[in-house]
Protein backbone atom coordinates (compact mmCIF):
# COMPACT_ATOMS: atom_id res chain seq x y z
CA UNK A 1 11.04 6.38 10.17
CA UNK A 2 9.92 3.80 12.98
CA UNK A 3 11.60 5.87 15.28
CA UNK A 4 9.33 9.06 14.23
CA UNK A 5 6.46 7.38 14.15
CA UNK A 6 7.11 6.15 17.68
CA UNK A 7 7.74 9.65 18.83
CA UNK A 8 4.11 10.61 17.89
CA UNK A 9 2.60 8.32 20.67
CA UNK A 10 4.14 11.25 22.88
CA UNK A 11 4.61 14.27 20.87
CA UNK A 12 1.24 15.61 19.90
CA UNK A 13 3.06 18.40 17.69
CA UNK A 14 5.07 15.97 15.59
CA UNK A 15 1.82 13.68 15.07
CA UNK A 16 0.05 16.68 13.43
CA UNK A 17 2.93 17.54 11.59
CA UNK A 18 2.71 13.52 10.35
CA UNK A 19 -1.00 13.43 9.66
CA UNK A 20 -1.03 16.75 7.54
CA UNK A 21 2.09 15.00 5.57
CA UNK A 22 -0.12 11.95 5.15
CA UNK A 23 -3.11 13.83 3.99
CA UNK A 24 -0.99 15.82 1.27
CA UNK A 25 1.07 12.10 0.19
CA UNK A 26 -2.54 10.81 0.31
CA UNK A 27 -3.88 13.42 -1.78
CA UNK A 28 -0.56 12.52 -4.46
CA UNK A 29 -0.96 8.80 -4.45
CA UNK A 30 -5.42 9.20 -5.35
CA UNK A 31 -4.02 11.40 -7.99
CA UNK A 32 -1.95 8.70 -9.42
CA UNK A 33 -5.19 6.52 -9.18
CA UNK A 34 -7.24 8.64 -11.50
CA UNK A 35 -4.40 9.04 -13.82
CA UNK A 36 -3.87 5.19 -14.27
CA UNK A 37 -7.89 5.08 -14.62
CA UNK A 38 -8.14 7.29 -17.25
CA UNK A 39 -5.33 5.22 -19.00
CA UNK A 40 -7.22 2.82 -18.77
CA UNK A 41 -5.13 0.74 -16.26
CA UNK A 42 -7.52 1.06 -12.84
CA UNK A 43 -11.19 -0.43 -12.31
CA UNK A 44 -13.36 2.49 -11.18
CA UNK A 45 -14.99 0.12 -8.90
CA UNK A 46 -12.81 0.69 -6.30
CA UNK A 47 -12.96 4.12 -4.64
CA UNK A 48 -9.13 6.09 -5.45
CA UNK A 49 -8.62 6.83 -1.39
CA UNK A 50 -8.89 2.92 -0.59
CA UNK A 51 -6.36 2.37 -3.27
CA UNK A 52 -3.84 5.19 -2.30
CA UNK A 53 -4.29 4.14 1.20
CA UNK A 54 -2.92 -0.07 -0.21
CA UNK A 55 -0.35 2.02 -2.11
CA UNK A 56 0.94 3.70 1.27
CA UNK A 57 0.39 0.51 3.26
CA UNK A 58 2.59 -2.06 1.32
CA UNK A 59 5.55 0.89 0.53
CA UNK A 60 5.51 2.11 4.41
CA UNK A 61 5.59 -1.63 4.99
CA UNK A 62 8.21 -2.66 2.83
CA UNK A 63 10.21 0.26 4.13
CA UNK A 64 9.46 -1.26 7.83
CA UNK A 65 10.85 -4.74 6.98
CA UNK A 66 14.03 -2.97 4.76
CA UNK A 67 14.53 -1.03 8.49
CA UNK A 68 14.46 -4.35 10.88
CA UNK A 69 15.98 -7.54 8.45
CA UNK A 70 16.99 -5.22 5.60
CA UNK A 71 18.08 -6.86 2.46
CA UNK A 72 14.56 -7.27 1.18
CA UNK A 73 14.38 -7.17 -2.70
CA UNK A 74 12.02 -5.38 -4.25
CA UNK A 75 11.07 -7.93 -6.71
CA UNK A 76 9.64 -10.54 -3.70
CA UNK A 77 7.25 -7.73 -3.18
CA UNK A 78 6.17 -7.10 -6.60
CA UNK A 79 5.80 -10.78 -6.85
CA UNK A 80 3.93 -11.11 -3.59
CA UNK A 81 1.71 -7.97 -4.53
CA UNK A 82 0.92 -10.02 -8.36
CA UNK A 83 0.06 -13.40 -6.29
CA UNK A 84 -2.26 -11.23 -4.17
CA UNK A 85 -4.06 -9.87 -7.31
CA UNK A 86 -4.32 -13.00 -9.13
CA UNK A 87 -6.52 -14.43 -5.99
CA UNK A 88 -9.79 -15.84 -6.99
CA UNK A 89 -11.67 -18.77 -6.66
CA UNK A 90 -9.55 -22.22 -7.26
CA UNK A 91 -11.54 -24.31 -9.48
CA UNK A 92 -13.25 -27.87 -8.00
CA UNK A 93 -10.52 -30.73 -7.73
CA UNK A 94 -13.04 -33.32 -5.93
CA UNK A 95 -13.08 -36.52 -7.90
CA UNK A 96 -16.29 -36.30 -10.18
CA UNK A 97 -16.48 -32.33 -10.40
């Protein structure tokens, strides 16, 4: 995969034949949004492309860091990805608050 995606830097053909893919995986994965929203498991407050695109991002980058230091298990990312979501605002530990 890294070494197809370097390819496109100097094969025009190849980097169409990568962004149509995209677009149709894209299309999939916004799919797969609106399904989990209408189970009730997605926010509609985020638009379905800016998820998909996450989606992609973290599984083409998983697949990236499997390719160079392999050995990666798939549960640090599922924990990594639930520490992300949990983020908020950490509650006021001055003395007095």
């Amino acid at each position: 995969m890294l070494q197809v995606w370097t390819e496109t830097l100097r094969n025009e053909d190849l980097a169409a034949l990568l962004r149509r893919g995209y677009e149709e995986i894209s299309g999939a994965w916004m799919g797969l949004v609106e399904t989990y929203r209408e189970a009730g498991m997605l926010p509609a407050g985020v638009p379905a492309e800016h998820i998909a695109r996450t989606l992609i991002a973290a599984a083409q980058g998983y697949i990236t860091q499997q390719a160079l230091f392999g050995g990666i298990d798939p549960g640090t990312l599922r924990d990594g990805l639930r520490g992300l979501m949990s983020m908020g605002p950490l509650p006021d530990r001055r003395p007095g608050a």
